[in-house]
C-alpha atoms as a PDB file:
ATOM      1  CA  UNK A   1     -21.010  17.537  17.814  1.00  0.00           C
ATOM      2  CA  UNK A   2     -22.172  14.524  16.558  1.00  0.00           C
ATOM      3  CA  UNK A   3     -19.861  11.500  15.975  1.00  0.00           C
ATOM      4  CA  UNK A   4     -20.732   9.247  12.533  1.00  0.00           C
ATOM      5  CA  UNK A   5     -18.049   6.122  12.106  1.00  0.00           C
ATOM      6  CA  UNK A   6     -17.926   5.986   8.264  1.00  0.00           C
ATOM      7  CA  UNK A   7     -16.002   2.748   8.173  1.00  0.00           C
ATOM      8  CA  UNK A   8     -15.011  -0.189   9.709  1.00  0.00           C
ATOM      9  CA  UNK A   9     -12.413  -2.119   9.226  1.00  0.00           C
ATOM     10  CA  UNK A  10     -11.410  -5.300  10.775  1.00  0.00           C
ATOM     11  CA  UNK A  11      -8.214  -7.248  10.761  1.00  0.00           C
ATOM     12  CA  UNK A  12      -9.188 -10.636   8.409  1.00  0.00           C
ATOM     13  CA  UNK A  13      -7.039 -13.811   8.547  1.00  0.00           C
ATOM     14  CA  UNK A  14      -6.450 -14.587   4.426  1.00  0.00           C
ATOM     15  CA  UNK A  15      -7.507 -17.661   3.110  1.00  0.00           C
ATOM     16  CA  UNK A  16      -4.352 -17.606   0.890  1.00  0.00           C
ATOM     17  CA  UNK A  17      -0.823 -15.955   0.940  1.00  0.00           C
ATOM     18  CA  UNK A  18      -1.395 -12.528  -0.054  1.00  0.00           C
ATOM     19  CA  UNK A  19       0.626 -12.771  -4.000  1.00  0.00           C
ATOM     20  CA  UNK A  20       0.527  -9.439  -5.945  1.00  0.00           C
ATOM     21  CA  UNK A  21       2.622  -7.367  -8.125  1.00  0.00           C
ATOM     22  CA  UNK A  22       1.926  -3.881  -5.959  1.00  0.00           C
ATOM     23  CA  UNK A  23       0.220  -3.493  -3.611  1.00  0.00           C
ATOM     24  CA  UNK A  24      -2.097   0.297  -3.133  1.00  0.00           C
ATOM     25  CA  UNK A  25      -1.640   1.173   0.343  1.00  0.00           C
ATOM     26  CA  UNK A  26      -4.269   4.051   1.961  1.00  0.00           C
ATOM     27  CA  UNK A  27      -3.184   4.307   5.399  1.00  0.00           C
ATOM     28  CA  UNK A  28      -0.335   3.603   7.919  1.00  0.00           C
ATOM     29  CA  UNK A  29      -2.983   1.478   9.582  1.00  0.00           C
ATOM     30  CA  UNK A  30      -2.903  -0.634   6.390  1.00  0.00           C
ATOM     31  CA  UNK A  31       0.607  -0.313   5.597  1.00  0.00           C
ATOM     32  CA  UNK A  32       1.647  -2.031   9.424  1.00  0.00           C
ATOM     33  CA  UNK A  33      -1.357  -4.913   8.182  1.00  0.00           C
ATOM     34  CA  UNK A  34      -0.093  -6.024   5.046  1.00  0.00           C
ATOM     35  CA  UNK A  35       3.970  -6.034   6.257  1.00  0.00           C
ATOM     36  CA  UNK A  36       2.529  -7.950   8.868  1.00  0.00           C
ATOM     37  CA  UNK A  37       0.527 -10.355   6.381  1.00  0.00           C
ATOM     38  CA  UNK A  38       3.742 -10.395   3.663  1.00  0.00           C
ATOM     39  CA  UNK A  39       6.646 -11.712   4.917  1.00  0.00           C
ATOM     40  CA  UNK A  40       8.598 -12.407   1.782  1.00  0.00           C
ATOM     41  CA  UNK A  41       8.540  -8.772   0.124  1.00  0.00           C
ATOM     42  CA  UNK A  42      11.080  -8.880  -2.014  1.00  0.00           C
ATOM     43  CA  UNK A  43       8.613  -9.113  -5.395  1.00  0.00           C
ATOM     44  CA  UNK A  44       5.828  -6.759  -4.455  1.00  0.00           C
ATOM     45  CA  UNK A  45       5.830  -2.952  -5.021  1.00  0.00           C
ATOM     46  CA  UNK A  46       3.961  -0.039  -3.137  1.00  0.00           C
ATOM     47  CA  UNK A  47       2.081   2.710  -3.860  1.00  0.00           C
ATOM     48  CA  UNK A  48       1.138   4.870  -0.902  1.00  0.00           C
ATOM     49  CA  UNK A  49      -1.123   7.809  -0.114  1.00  0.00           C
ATOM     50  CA  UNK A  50       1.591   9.587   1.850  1.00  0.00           C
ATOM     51  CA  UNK A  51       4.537   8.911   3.346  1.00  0.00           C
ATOM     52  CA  UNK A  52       3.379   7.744   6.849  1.00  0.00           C
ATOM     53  CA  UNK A  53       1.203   5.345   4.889  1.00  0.00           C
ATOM     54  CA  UNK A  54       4.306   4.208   3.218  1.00  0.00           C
ATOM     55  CA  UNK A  55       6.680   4.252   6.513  1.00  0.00           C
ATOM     56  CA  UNK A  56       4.336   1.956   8.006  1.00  0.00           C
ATOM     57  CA  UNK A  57       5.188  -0.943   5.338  1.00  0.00           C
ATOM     58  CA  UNK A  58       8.554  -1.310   6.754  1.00  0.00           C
ATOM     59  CA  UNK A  59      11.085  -2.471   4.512  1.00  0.00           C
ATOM     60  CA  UNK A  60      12.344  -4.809   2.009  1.00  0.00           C
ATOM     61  CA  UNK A  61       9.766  -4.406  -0.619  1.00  0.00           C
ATOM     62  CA  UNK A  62      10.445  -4.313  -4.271  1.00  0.00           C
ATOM     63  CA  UNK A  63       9.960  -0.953  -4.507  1.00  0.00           C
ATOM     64  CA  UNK A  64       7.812   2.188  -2.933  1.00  0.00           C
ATOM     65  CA  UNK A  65       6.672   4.770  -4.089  1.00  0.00           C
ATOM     66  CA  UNK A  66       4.606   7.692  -2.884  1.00  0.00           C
ATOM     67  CA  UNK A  67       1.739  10.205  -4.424  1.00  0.00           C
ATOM     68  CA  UNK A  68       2.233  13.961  -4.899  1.00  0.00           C
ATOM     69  CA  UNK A  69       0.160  14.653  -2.608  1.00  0.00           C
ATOM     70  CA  UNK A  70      -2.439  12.766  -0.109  1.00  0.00           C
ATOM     71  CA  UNK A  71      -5.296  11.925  -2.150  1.00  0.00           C
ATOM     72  CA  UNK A  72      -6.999   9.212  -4.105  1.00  0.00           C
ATOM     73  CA  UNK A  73      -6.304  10.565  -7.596  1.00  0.00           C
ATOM     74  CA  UNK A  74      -2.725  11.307  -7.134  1.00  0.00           C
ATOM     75  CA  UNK A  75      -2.051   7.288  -5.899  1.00  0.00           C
ATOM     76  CA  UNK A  76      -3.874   6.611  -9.063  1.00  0.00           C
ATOM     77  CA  UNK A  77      -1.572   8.698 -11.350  1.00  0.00           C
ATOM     78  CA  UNK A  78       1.592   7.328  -9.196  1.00  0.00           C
ATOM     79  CA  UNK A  79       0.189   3.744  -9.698  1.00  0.00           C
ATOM     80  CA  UNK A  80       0.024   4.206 -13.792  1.00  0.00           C
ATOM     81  CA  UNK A  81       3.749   6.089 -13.640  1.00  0.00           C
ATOM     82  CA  UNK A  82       4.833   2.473 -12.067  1.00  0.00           C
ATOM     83  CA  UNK A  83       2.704   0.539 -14.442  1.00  0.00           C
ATOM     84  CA  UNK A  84       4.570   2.286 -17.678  1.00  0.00           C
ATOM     85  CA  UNK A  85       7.827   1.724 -15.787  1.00  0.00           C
ATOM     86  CA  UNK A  86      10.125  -0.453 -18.018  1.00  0.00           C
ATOM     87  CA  UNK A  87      10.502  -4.033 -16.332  1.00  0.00           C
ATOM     88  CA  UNK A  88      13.488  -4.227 -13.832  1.00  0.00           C
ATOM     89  CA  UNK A  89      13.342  -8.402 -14.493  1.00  0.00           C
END
């Protein structure tokens, strides 16, 4: 068996405070960066890949929610469900 890394990530400090409406979240590995780079939550909105992704935000965001199912075009279709949401404000 031959091992082949695909990607790489690397924890980045931001040059600015991370300021978004929602945030798409791919991973738990993700999910535990950005709670750790947002720490007022209370306006931004998630849209994970799967629940673990999701559990790994923490709490106190806006709002999460969660795709059907594990894959890229199912955050996609949960991302323009929240987009054609009627404001909350």
């Amino acid at each position: 068996m031959t091992t082949v890394a695909v990607y790489e990530s690397r924890n980045l400090v931001p040059s600015a405070p991370l300021i978004a409406d929602i945030a798409l979240v791919h991973s738990a590995r993700a999910g535990t960066r950005l709670a750790e780079l947002t720490p007022d939550r209370t306006a931004m909105q998630i849209v994970a890949i799967s629940a673990a992704a999701a559990r790994a935000c923490g709490t106190g965001w806006a709002a999460i929610h969660i795709a059907d199912v594990p894959r890229e075009h199912a955050m996609l279709e949960c991302l323009a469900r929240v987009c054609k949401a009627p404001s909350r404000n």
